[in-house]
Every structure is written in structure tokens, then in C-alpha cells.
Protein backbone atom coordinates (compact mmCIF):
# COMPACT_ATOMS: atom_id res chain seq x y z
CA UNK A 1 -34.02 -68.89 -70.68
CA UNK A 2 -32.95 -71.67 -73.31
CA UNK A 3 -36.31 -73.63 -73.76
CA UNK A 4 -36.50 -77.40 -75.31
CA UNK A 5 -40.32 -77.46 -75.62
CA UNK A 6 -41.15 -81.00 -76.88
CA UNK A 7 -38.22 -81.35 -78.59
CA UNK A 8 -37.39 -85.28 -80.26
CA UNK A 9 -34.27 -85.94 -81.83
CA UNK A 10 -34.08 -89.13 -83.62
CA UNK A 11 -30.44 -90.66 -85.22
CA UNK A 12 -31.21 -94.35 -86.47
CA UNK A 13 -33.30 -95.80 -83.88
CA UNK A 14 -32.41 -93.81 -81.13
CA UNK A 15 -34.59 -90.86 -79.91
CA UNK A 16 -34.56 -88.60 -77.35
CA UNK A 17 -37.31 -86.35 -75.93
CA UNK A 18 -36.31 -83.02 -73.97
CA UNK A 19 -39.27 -80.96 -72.42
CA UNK A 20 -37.50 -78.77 -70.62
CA UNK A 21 -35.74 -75.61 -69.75
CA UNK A 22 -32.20 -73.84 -68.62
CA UNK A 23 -32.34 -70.96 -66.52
CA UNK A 24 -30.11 -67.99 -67.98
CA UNK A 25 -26.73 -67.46 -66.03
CA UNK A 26 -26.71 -70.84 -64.92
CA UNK A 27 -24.45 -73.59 -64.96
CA UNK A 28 -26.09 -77.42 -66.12
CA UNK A 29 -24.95 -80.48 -65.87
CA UNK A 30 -25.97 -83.09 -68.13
CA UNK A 31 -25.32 -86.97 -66.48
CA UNK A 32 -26.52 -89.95 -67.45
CA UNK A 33 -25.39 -93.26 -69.19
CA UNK A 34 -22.48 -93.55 -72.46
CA UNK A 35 -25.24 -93.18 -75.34
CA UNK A 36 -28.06 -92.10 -73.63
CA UNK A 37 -28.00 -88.62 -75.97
CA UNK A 38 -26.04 -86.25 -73.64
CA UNK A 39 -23.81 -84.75 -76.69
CA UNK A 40 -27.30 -85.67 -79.06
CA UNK A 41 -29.21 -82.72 -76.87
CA UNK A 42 -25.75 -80.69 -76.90
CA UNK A 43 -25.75 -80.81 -81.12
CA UNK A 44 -29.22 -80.38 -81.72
CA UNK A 45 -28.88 -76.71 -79.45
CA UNK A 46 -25.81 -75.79 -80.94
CA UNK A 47 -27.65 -76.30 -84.46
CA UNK A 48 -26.12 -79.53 -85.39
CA UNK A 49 -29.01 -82.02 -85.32
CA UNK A 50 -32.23 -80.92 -86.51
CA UNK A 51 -35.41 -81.66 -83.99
CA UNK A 52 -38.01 -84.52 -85.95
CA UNK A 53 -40.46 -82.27 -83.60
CA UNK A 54 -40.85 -79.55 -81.40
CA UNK A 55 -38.69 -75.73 -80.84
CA UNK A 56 -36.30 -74.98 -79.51
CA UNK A 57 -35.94 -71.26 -77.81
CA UNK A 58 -34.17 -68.43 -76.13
CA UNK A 59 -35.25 -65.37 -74.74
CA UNK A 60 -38.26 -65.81 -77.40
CA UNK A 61 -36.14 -66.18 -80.23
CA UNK A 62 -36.77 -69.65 -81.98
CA UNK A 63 -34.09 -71.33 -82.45
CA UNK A 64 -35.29 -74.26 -83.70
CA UNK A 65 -34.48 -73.75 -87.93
CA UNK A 66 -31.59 -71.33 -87.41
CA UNK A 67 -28.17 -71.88 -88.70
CA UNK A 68 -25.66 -73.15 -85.87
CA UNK A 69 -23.38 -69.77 -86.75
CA UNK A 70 -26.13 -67.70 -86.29
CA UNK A 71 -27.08 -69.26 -82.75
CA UNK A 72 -26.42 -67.22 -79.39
CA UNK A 73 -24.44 -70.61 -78.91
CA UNK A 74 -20.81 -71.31 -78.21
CA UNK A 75 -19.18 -75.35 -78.02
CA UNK A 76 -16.19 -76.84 -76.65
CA UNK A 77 -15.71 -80.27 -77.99
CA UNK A 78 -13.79 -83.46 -76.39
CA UNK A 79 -10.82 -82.30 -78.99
CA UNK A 80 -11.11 -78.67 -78.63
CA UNK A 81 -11.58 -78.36 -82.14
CA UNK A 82 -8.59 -75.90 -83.00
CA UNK A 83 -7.21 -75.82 -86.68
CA UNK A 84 -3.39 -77.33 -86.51
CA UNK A 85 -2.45 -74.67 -89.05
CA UNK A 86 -3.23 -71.81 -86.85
CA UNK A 87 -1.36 -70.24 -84.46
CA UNK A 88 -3.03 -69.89 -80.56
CA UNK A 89 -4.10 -66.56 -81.25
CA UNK A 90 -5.56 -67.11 -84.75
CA UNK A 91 -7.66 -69.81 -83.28
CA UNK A 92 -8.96 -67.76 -80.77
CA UNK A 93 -9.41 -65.25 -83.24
CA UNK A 94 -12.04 -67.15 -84.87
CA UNK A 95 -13.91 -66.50 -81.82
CA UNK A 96 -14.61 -63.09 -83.34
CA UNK A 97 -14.26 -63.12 -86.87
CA UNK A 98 -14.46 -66.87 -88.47
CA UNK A 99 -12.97 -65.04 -91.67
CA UNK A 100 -9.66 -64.30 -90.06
CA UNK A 101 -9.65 -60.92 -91.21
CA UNK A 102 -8.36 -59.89 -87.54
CA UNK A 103 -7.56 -55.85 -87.41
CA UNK A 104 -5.02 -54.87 -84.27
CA UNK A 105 -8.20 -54.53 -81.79
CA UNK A 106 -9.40 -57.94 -82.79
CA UNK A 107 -5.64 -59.33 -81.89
CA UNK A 108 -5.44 -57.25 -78.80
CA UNK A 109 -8.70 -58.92 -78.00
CA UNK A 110 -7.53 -62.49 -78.42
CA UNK A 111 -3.99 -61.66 -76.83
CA UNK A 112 -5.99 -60.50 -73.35
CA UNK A 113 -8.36 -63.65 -74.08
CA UNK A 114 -5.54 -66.10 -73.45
CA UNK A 115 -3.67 -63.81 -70.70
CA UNK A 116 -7.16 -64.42 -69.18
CA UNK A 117 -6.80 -67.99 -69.62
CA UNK A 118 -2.90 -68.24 -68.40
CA UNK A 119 -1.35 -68.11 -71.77
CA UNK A 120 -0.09 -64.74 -72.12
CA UNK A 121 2.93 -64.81 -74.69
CA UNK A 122 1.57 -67.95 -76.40
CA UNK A 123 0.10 -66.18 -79.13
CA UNK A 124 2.00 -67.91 -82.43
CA UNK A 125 2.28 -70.73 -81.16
CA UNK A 126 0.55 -74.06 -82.80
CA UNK A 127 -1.20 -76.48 -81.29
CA UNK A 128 1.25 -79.42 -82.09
CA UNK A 129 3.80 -76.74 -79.63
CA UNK A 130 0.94 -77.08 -76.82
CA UNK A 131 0.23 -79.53 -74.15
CA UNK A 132 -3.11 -80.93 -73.95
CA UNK A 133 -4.58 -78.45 -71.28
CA UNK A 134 -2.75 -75.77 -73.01
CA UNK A 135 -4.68 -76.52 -76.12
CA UNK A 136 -8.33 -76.80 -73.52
CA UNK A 137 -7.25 -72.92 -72.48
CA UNK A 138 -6.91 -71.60 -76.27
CA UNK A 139 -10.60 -73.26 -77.04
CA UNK A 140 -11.85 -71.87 -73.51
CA UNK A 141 -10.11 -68.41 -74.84
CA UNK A 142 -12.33 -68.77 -78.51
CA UNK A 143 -15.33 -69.06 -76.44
CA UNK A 144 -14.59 -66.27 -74.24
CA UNK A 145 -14.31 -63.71 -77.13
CA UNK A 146 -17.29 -65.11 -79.39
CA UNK A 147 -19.08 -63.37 -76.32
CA UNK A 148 -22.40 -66.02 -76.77
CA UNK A 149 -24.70 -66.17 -74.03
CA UNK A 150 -25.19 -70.11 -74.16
CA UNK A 151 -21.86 -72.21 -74.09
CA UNK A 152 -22.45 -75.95 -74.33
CA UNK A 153 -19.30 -78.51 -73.16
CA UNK A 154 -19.15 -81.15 -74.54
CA UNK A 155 -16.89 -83.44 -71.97
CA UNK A 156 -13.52 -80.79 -73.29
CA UNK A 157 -11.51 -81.58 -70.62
CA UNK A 158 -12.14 -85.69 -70.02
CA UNK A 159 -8.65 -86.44 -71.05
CA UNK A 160 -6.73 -84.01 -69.16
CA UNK A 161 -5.53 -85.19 -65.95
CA UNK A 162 -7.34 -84.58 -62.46
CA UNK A 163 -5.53 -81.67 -61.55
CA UNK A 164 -5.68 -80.12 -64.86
CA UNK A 165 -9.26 -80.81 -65.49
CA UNK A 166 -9.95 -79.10 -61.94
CA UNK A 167 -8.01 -76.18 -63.33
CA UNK A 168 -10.02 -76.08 -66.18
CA UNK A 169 -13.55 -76.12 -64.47
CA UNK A 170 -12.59 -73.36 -62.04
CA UNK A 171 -11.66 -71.17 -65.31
CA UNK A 172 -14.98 -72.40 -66.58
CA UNK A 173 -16.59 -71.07 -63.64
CA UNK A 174 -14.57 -67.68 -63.25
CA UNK A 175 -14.69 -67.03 -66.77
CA UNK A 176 -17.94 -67.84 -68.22
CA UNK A 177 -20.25 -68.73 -65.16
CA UNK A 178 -19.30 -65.52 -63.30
CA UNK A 179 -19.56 -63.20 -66.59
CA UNK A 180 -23.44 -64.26 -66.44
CA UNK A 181 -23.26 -66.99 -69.39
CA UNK A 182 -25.72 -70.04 -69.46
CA UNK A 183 -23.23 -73.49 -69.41
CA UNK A 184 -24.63 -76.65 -70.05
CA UNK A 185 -21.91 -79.52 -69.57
CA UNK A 186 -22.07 -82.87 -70.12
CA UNK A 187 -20.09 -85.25 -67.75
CA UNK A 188 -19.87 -88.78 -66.85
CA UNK A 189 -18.35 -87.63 -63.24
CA UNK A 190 -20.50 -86.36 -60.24
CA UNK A 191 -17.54 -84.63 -59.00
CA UNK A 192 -17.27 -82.38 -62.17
CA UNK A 193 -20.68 -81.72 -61.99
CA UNK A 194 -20.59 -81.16 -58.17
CA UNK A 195 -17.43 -78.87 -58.77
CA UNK A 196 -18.44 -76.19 -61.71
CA UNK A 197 -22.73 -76.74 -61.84
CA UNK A 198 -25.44 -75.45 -59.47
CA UNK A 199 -27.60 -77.69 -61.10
CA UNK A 200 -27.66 -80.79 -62.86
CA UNK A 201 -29.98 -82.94 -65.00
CA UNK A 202 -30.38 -86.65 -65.71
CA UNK A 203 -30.07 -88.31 -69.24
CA UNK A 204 -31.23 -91.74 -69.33
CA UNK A 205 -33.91 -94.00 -70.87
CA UNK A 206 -34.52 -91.51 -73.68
CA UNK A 207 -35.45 -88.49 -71.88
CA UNK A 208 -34.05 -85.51 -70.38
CA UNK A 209 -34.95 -84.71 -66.84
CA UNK A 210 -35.34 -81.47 -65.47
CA UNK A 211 -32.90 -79.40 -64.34
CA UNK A 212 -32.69 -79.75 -60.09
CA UNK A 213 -29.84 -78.70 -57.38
CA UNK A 214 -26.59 -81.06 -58.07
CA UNK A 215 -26.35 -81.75 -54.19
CA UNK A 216 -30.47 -82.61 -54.28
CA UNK A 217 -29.57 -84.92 -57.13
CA UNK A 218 -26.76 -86.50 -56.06
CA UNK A 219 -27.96 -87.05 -52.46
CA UNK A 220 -31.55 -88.47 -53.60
CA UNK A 221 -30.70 -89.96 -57.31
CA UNK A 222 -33.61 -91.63 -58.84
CA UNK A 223 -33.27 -95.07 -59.81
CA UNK A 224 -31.60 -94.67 -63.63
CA UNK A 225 -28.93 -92.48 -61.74
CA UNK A 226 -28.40 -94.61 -58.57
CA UNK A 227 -28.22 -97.87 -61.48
CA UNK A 228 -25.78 -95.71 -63.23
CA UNK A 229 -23.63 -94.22 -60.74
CA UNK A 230 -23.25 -97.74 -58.83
């Protein structure tokens, strides 16, 4: 279990409290207002933001002053984050070894990775060769490998298409949400959340909400969420 016990992150004059916790093998979604500290929550458990109080912990393992390479903590960004000098399989080869010092088990790895991900034979390519959900596969692929038992999205597939994003969350949730791995995604869209998430939690007025059942949310929102969906 991935535990935010009193946790406030401040940036300026923004702050955000969390008090709560993420059931292992589950699937979260975050939802909640543009600014109201979605990806704040998402960079502060991936080790990017340190807490001005409280721990953060999982499985009783604080968390809270570790470096973000040494968390059990995998992210997808909104830009996928993949190195334009680096072929497809070198990027998902960071995944294992962030050195690049790749032996022929660590490529066989990443070559299955994106075969998993419908990219078998895509290997050298770069990025720049890639379309955009092409490039969303190789950074699901790098998470895949890394083998973390937390992955955090960060909104990876907002500017891909509706079709293409759909693809994306159903490879979310045969890849990583079958295989047992705690995902906690943020999303401006009930229907992503609705689609990949069993449960979903409300960011808004500075706090985090507890996690609940998406359809329980959705079909009583409180008021921040009924103001913000419309």
C-alpha cells in the first residue's frame, strides 16, 4: 500500500495536503481542476518534490527522503520523456539499465517489451521516425521493463487522438494493471478514468480526497467535482 500520511507540498503559495492511501494492484485516478496539484502529488511520489511535512510510504518502506531512482516508482510524462538521440529500443533500455550498458538479454528484454506493446521490428528506430502514439508505446515499453510496482501517469496520452488514447489505456490496463502494478493517473476526462481505473480520487481546493469506486464518484460527485465537471 502507497501511504501519503499528512503529507503538504508547498510550491510558491500553493499547498496541497494528501492524507491518504492507494491500495496495491490498483488502478487510481486522480481528477480535479487545471492547477489544483494533480501532477504536484504525482512529483512529490515519484521523488521530485520534497514534502514541507509528513511521509510518505510503501509496504513500510519510507519513502519520504529517498532518491526518485531509488523509488519502487515508475512515470510516464505528457511528452513521454524519450531521449531524441536514442533509438526505440535504447530508450526502453533505460528501463533496465539507465547506464546503457545493455548485454544481449537486456536487448532481448526490450525487443519483447515493445512486441508487447505492438512495435515489434521498431527497435532502431528514433523518435523523430515515430508517430505520436508510437512514441506513448516505447515510454509504456520503458515502464514495463523497469518492473516498479508503483507507475504514476502523468496525463501521457492527452494529445493522442480518441482512438489512440483508448488504445493506449487498454495497454495500460493489460500490461501494467493486470501484471498486479499500483497506477495512479491523472486525468481531466471522466471517461479515461471510467475506462482504465477502479477507483478514482478528487483533487480540488487543496486537498486530496480519498480514493472511492469511479462509478460511486462519478454518479454522486461532491460539489468541487459536480462545479468542475459542469
Amino acid at each position: 500500500m502507497l501511504i501519503c500520511e499528512k503529507l503538504v507540498l508547498q510550491q510558491g503559495s500553493f499547498s496541497l495536503s494528501a492524507d491518504v492511501a492507494f491500495a496495491a494492484g490498483k488502478a487510481v485516478a486522480l481528477i480535479g481542476p487545471s492547477g489544483a496539484g494533480k501532477s504536484t502529488l504525482l512529483a512529490a511520489i515519484a521523488g521530485f518534490l520534497a514534502p514541507a511535512s509528513g511521509r510518505l510510504q510503501w509496504d513500510d518502506v519510507d519513502l519520504t527522503d529517498m532518491a526518485p531512482g531509488e523509488r519502487p516508482v515508475s512515470m510516464l510524462f505528457q511528452d513521454n520523456n524519450l531521449f531524441p538521440h536514442l533509438t526505440a529500443a535504447q530508450n526502453v533500455g533505460l528501463g533496465l539499465r539507465p547506464d546503457l550498458r545493455l548485454n544481449a538479454d537486456d536487448r532481448a528484454v526490450a525487443a519483447i517489451a515493445l512486441t508487447d506493446v505492438g512495435l515489434a521490428g521498431f527497435d532502431d528506430r528514433k523518435p523523430r521516425d515515430l508517430s505520436g502514439g508510437q512514441q506513448s508505446r516505447v515510454a509504456l515499453a520503458r515502464v514495463l521493463v523497469a518492473d516498479r510496482p508503483v507507475v504514476l501517469l502523468d496525463e501521457p496520452f492527452a494529445a493522442l487522438g480518441p482512438a489512440m488514447k483508448d488504445e493506449m489505456l487498454d495497454l495500460v490496463k493489460a500490461k501494467l494493471i493486470a501484471a498486479g502494478k499500483t497506477v495512479i493517473m491523472v486525468t481531466h476526462d471522466p471517461a479515461d478514468a471510467q475506462r482504465m481505473a477502479g477507483m478514482a480520487a478528487l483533487v480540488a481546493a487543496g486537498e486530496v480526497s480519498a480514493p472511492v469506486a469511479t462509478d460511486v464518484l462519478f454518479d454522486n460527485p461532491p460539489p468541487a467535482l459536480k462545479a468542475y465537471l459542469g
